[in-house]
N, C-alpha and C. Protein backbone atom coordinates (compact mmCIF):
# COMPACT_ATOMS: atom_id res chain seq x y z
N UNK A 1 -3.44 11.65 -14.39
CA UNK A 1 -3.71 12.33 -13.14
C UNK A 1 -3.09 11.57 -11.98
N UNK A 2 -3.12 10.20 -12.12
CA UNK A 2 -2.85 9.17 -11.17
C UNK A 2 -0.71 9.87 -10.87
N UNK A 3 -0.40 10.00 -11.74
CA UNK A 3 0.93 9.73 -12.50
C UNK A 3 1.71 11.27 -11.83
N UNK A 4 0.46 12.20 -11.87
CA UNK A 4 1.24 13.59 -11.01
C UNK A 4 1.10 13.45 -9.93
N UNK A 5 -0.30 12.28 -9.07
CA UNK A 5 -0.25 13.21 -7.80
C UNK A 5 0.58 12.16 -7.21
N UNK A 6 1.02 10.62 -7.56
CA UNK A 6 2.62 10.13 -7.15
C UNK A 6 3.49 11.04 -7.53
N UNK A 7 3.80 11.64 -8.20
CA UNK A 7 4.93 12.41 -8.08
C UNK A 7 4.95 13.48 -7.28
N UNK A 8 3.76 14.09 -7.38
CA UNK A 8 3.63 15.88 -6.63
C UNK A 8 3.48 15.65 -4.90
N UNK A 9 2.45 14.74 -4.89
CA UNK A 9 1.58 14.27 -3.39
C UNK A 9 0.51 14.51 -3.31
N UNK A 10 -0.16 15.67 -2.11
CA UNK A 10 -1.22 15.31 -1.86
C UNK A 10 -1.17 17.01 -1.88
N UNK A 11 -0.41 17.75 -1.38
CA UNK A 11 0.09 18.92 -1.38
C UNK A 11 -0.56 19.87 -2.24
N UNK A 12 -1.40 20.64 -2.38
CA UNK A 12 -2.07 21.78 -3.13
C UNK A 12 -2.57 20.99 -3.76
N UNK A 13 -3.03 19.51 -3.82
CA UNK A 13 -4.08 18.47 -4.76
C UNK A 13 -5.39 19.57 -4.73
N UNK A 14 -5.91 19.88 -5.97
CA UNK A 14 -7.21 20.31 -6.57
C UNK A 14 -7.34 19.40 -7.78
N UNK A 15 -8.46 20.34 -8.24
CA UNK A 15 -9.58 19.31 -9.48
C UNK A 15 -8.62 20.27 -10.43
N UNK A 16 -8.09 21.48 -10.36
CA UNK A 16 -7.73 22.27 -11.29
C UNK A 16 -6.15 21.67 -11.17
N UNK A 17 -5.35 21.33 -10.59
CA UNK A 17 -4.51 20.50 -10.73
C UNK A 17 -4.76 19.34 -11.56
N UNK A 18 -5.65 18.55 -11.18
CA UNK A 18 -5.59 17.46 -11.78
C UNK A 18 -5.96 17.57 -13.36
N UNK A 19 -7.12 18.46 -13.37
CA UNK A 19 -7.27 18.82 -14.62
C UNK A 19 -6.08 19.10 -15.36
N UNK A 20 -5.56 19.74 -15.20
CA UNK A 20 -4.00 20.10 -15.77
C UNK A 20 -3.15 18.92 -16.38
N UNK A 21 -2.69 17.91 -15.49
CA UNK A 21 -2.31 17.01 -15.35
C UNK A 21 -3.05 16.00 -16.26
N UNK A 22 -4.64 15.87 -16.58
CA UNK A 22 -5.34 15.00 -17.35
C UNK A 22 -5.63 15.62 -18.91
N UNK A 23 -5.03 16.92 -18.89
CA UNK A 23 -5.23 17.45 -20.13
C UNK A 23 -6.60 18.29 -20.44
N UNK A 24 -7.60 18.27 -19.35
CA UNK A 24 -8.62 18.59 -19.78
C UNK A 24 -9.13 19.49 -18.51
N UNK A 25 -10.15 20.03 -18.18
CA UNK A 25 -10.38 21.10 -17.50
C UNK A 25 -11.29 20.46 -16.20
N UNK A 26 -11.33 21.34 -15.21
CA UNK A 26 -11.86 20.85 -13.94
C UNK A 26 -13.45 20.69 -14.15
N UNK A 27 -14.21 21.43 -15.28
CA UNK A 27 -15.80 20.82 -15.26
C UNK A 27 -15.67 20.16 -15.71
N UNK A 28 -15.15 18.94 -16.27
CA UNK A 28 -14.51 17.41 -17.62
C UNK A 28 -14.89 16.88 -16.11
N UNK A 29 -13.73 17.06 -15.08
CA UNK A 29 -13.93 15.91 -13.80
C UNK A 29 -15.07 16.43 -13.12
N UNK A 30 -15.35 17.03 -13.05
CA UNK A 30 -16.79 17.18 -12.00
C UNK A 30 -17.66 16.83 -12.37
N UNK A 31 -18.01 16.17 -14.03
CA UNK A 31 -18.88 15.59 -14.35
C UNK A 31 -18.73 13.98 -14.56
N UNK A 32 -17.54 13.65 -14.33
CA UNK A 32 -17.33 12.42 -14.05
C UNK A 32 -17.01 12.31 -12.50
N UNK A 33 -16.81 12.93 -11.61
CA UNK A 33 -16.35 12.76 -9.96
C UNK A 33 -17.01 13.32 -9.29
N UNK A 34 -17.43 12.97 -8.08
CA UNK A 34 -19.00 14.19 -7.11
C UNK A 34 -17.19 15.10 -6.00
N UNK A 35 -16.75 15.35 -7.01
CA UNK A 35 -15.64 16.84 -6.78
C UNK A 35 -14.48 15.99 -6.33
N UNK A 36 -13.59 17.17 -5.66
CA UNK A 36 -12.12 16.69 -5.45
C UNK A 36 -11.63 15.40 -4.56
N UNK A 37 -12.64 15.26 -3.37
CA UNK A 37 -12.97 14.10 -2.67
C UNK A 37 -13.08 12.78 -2.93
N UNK A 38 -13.80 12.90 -4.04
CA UNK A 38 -13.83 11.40 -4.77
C UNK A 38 -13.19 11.25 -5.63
N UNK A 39 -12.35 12.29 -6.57
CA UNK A 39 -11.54 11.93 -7.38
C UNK A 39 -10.00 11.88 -6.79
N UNK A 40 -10.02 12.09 -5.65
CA UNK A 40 -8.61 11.84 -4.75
C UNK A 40 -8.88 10.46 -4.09
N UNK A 41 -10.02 9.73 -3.84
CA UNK A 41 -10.19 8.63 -3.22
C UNK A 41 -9.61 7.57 -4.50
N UNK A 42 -10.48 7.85 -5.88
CA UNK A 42 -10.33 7.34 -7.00
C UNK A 42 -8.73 6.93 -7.51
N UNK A 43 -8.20 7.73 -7.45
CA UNK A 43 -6.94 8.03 -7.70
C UNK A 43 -5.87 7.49 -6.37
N UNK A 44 -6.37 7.43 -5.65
CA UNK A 44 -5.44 6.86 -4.36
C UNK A 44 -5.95 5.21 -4.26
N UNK A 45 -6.74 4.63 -4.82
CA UNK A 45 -7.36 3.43 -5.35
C UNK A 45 -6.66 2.71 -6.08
N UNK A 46 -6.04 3.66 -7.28
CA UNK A 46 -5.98 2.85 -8.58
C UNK A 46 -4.13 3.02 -8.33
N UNK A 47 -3.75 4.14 -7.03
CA UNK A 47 -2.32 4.10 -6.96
C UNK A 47 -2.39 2.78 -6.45
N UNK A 48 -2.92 2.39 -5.17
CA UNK A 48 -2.74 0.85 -4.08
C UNK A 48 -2.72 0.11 -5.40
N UNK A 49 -3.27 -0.03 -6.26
CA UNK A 49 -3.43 -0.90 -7.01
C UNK A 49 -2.29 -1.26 -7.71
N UNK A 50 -1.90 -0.38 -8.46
CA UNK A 50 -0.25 -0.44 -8.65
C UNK A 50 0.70 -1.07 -7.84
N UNK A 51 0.30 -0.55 -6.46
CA UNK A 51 1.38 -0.77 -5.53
C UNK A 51 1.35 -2.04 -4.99
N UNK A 52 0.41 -2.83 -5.01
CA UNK A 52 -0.49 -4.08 -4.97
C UNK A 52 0.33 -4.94 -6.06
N UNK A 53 0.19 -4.52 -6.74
CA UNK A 53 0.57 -5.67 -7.85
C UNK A 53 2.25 -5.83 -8.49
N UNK A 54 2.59 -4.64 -7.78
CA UNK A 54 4.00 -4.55 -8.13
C UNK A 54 5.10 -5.39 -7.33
N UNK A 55 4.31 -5.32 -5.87
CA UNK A 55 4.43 -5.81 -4.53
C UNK A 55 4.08 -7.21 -4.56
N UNK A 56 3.60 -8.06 -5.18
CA UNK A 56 2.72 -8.98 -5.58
C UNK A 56 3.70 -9.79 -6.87
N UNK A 57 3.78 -8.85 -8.02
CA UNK A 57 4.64 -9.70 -8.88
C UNK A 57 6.40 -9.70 -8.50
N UNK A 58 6.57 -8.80 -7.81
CA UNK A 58 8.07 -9.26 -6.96
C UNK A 58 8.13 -10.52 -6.16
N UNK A 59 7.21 -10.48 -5.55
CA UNK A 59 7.12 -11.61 -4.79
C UNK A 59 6.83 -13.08 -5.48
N UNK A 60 5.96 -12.80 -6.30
CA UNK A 60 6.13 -13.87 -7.41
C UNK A 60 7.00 -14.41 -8.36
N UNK A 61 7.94 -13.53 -8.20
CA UNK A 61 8.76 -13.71 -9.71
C UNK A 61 10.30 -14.39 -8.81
N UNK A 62 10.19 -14.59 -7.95
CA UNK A 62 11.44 -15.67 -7.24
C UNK A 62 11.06 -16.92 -7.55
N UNK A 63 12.54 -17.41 -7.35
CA UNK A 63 12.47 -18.97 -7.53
C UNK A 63 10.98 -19.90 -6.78
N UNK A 64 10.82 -21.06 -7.11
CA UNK A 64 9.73 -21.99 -6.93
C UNK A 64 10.27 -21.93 -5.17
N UNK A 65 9.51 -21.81 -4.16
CA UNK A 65 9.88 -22.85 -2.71
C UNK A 65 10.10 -21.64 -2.09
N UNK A 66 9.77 -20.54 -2.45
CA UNK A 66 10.30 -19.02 -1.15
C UNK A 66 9.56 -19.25 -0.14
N UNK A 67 10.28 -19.13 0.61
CA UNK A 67 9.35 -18.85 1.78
C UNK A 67 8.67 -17.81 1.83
N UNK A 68 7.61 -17.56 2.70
CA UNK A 68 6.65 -16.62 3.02
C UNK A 68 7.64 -15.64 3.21
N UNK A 69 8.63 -15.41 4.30
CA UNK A 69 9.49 -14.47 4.66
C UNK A 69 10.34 -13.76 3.48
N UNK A 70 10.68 -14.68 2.41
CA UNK A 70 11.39 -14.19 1.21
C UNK A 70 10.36 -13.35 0.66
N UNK A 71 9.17 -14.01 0.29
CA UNK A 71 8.46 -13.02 -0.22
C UNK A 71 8.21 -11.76 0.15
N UNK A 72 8.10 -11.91 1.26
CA UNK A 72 7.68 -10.42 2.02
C UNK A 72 8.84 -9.21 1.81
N UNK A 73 10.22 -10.08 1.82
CA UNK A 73 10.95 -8.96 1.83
C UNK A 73 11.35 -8.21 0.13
N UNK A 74 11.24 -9.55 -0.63
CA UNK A 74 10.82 -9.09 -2.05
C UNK A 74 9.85 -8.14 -2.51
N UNK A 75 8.62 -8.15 -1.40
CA UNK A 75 7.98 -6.92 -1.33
C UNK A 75 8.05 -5.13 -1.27
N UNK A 76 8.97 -5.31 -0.31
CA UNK A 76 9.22 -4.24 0.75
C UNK A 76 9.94 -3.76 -0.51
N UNK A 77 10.42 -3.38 -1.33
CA UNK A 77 11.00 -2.19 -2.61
C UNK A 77 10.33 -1.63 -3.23
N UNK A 78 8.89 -2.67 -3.50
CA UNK A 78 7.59 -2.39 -3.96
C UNK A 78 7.08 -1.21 -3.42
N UNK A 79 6.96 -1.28 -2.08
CA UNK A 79 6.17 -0.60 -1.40
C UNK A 79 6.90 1.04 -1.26
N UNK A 80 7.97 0.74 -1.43
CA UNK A 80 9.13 1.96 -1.39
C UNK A 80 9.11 2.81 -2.44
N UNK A 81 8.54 2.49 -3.85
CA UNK A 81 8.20 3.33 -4.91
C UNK A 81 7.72 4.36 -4.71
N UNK A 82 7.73 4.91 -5.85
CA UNK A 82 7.26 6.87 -5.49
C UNK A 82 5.74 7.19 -5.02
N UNK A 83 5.13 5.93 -5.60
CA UNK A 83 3.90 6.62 -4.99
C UNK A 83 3.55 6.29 -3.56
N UNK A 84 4.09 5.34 -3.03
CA UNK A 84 4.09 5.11 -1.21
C UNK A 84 4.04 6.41 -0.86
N UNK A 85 4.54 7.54 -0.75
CA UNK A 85 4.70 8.67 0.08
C UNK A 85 3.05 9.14 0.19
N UNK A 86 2.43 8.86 -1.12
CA UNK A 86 1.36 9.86 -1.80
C UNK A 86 0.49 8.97 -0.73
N UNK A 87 0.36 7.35 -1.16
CA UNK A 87 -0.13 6.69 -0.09
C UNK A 87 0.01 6.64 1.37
N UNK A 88 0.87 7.32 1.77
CA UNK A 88 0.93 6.82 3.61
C UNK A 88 0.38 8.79 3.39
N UNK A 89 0.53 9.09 2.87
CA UNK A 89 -0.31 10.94 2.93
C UNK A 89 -1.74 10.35 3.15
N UNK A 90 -2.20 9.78 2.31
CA UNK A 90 -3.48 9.65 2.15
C UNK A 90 -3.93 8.63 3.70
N UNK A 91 -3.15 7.86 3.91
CA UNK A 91 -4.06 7.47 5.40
C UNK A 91 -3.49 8.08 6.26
N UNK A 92 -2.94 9.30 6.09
CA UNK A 92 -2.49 10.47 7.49
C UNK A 92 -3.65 11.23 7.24
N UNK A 93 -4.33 11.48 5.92
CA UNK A 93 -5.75 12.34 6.10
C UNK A 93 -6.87 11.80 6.71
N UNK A 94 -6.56 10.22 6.60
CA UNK A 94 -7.94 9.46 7.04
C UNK A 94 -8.01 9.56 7.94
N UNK A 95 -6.83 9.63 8.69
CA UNK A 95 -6.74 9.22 10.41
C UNK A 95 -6.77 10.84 10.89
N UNK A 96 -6.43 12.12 10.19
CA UNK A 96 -6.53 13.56 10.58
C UNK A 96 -7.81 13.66 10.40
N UNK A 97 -8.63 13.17 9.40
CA UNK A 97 -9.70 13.97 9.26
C UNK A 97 -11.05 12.91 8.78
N UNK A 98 -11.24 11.64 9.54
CA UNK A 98 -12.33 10.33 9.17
C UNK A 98 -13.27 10.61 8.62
N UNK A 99 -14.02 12.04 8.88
CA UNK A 99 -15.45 12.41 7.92
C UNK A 99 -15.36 12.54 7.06
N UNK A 100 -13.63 13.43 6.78
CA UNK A 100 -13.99 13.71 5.13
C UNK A 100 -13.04 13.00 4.21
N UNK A 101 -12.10 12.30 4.84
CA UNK A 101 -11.26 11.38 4.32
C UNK A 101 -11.30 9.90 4.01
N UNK A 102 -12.41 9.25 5.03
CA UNK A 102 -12.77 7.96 5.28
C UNK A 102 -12.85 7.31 3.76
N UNK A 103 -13.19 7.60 2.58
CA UNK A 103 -12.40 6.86 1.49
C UNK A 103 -11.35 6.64 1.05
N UNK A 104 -10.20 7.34 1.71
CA UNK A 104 -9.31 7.52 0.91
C UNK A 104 -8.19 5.86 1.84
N UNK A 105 -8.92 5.30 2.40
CA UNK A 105 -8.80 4.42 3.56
C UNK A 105 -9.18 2.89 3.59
N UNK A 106 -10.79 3.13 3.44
CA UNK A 106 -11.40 2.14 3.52
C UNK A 106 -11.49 0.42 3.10
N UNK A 107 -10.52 1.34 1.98
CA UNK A 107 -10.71 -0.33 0.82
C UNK A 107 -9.36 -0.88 0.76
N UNK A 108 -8.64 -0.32 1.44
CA UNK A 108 -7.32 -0.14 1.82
C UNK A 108 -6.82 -2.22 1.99
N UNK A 109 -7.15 -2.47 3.31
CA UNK A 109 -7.03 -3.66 3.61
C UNK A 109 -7.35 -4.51 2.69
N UNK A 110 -9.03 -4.33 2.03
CA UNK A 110 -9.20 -5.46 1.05
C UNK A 110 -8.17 -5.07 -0.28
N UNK A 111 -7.80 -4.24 -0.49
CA UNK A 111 -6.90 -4.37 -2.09
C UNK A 111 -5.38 -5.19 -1.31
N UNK A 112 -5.19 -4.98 0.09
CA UNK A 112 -3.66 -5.83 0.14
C UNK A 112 -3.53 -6.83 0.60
N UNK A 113 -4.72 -7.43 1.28
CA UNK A 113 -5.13 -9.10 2.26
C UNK A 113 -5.25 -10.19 1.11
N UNK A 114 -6.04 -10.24 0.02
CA UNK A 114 -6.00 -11.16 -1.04
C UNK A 114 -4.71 -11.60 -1.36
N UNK A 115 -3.84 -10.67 -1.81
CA UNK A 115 -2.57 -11.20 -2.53
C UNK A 115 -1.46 -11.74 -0.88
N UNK A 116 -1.59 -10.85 -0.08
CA UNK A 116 -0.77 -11.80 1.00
C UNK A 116 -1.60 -12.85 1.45
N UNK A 117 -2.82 -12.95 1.63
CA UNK A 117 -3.34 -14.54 1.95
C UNK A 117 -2.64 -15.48 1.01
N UNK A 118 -2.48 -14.85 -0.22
CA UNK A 118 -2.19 -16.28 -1.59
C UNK A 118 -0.11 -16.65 -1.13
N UNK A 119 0.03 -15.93 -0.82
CA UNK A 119 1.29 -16.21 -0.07
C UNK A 119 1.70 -17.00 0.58
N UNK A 120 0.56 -17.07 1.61
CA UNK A 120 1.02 -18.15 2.91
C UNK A 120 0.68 -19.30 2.25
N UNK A 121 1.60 -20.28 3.10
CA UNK A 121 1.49 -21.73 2.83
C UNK A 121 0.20 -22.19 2.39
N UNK A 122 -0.06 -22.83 1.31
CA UNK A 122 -1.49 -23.59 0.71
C UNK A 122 -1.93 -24.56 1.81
N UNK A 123 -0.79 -25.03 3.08
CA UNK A 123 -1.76 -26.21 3.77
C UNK A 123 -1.96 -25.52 5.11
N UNK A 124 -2.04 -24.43 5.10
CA UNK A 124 -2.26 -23.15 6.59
C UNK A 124 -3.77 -23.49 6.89
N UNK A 125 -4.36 -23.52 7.09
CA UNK A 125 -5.89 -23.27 7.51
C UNK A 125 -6.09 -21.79 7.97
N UNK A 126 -7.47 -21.52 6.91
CA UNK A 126 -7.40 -20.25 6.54
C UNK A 126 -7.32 -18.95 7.78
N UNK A 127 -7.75 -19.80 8.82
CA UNK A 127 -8.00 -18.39 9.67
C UNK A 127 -6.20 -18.60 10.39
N UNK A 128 -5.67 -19.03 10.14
CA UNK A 128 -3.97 -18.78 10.33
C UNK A 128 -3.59 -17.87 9.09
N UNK A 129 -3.74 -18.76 7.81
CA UNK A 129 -3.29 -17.72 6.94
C UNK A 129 -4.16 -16.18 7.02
N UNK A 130 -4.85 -16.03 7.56
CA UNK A 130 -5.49 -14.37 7.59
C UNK A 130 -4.90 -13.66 8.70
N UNK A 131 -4.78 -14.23 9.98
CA UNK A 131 -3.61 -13.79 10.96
C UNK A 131 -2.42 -13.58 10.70
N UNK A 132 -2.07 -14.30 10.50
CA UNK A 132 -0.37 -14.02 9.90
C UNK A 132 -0.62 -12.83 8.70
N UNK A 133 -1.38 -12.79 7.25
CA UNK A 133 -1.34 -12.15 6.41
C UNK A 133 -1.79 -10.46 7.05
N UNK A 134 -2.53 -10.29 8.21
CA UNK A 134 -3.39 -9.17 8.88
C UNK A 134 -1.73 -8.13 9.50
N UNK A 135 -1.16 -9.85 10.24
CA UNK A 135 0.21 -9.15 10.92
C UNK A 135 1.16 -8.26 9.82
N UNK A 136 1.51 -9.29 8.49
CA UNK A 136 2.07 -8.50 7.80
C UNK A 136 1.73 -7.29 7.21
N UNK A 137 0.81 -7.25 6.87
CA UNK A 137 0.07 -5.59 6.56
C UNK A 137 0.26 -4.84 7.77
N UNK A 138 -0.04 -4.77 8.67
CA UNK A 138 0.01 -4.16 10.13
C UNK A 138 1.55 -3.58 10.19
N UNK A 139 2.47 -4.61 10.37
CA UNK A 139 3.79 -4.33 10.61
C UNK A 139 4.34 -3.60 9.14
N UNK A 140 4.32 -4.08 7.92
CA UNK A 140 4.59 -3.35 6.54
C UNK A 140 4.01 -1.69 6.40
N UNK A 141 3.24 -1.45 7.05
CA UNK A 141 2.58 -0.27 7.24
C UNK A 141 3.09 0.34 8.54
N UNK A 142 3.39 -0.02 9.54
CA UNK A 142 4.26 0.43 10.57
C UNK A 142 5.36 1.07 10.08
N UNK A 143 6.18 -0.02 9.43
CA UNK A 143 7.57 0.39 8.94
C UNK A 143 7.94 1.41 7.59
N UNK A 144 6.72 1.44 7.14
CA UNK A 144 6.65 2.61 6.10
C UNK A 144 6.46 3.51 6.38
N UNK A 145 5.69 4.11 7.75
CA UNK A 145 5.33 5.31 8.15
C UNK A 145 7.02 5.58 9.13
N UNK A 146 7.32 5.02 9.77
CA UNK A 146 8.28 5.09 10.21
C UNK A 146 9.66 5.44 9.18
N UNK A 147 9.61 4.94 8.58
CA UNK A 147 10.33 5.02 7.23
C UNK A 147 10.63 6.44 6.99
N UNK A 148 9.43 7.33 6.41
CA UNK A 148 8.79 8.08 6.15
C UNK A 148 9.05 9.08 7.10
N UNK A 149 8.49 8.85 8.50
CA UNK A 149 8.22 9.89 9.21
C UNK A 149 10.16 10.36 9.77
N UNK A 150 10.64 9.30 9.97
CA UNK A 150 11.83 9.19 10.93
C UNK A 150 13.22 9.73 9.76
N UNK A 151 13.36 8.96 8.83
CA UNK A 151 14.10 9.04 7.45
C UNK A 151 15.04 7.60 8.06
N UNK A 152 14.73 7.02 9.15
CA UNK A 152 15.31 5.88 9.13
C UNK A 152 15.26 4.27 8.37
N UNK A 153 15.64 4.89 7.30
CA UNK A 153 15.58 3.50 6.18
C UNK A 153 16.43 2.50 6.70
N UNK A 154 17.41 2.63 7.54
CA UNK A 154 18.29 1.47 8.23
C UNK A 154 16.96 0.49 9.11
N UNK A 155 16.45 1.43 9.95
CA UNK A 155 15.60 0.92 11.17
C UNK A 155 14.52 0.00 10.76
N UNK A 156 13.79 0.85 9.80
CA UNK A 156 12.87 -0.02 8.87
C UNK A 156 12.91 -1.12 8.58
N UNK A 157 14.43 -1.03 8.13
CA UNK A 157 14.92 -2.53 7.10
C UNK A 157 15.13 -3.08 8.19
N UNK A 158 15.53 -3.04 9.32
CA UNK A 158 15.54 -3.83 10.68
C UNK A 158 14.43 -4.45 11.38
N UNK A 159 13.44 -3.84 11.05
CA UNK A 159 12.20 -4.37 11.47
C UNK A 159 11.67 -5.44 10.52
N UNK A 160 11.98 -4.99 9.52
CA UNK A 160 11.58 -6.00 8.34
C UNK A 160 12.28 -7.21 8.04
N UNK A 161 13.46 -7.43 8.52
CA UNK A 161 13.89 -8.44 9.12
C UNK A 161 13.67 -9.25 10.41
N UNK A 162 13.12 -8.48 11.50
CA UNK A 162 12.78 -8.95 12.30
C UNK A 162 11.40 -9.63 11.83
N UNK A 163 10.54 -8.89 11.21
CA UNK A 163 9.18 -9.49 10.62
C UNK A 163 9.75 -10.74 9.92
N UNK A 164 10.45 -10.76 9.29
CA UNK A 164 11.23 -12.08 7.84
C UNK A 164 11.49 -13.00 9.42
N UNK A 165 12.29 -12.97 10.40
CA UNK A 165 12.29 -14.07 11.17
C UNK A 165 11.15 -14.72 12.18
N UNK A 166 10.32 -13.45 12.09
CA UNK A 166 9.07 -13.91 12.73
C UNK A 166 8.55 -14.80 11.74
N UNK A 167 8.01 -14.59 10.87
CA UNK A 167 7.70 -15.82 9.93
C UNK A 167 8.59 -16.66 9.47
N UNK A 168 9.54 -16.75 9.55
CA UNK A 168 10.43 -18.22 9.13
C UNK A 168 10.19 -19.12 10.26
N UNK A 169 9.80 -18.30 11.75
CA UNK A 169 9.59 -19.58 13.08
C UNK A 169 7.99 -20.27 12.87
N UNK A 170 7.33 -19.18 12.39
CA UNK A 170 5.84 -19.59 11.71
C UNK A 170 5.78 -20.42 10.94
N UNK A 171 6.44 -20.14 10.14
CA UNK A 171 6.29 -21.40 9.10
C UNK A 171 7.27 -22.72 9.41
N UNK A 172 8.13 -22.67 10.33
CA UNK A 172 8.94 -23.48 10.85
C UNK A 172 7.64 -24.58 11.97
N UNK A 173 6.91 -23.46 12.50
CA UNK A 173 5.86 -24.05 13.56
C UNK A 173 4.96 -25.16 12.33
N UNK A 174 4.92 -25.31 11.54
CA UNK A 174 3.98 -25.94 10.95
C UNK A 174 4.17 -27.06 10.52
């Protein structure tokens, strides 16, 4: 289910869609999900999660000594995968519609602050490394909607360089 609505979006998303997609019929999920709401929160969960860790082992998988800034931009392809679209949909509903969307949102920050805190320098003191890690989510999410909204993939990647030199003077400051 996870696997169509990255590909499809968010776009005519039902339980009878998904059912489709899971092989099995829409009362199967309504007795596992309190309806389409929570099984679109569910599912937009376990996408970040993907996108989390994909974003996460790129960044990991460079040489020993990257800088924070390398990593980040080792990121940014991660985030560019197919299901990003499905994801920046899903916090355009949160922010269109907070009553009835507000899950699809919430847990948002904590699934992507852990793995960029583990990023920053080990001798940062933590409430630096959470500033800096807060900025990069902030700005990485800027430039994806922009991305997205504009079709300027040049501009993006411009910003994201500008972010890569903002932290090389950061970590230069230390």
């Amino acid at each position: 289910m996870t696997d169509d609505l990255a590909v499809n979006g968010l776009v005519d998303f039902s339980l009878r869609r998904a059912a489709r997609a899971a092989g099995t019929t829409h009362k199967v999920l309504l007795y596992y999900f309190d309806g389409a709401d929570d099984l679109l929160a569910q599912a937009v969960f376990q996408l970040r999660e993907r996108r989390v860790a994909a974003g996460l082992g790129a960044a990991s998988s460079g040489p020993a000594g990257q800088s924070l800034a390398e990593r980040v931009r080792a990121i940014w392809p991660a985030l560019l995968a197919e299901q990003s679209r499905v994801l920046e949909q899903a916090m355009g509903l949160m922010m269109y519609n907070p009553a009835r969307y507000a899950g699809l949102g919430e847990t948002a920050s904590e699934q992507y602050l852990p793995g960029l805190l583990a990023l920053c320098p080990a001798d940062w003191p933590d409430q630096r490394k959470l500033e800096v890690a807060e900025m990069i989510l902030a700005v990485l999410r800027g430039l994806l909607i922009e991305s997205y909204t504009s079709g300027d993939a040049a501009g993006a990647r411009a910003g994201l360089e500008a972010l890569a030199r903002a932290l090389e003077r950061e970590e230069a400051a230390s």
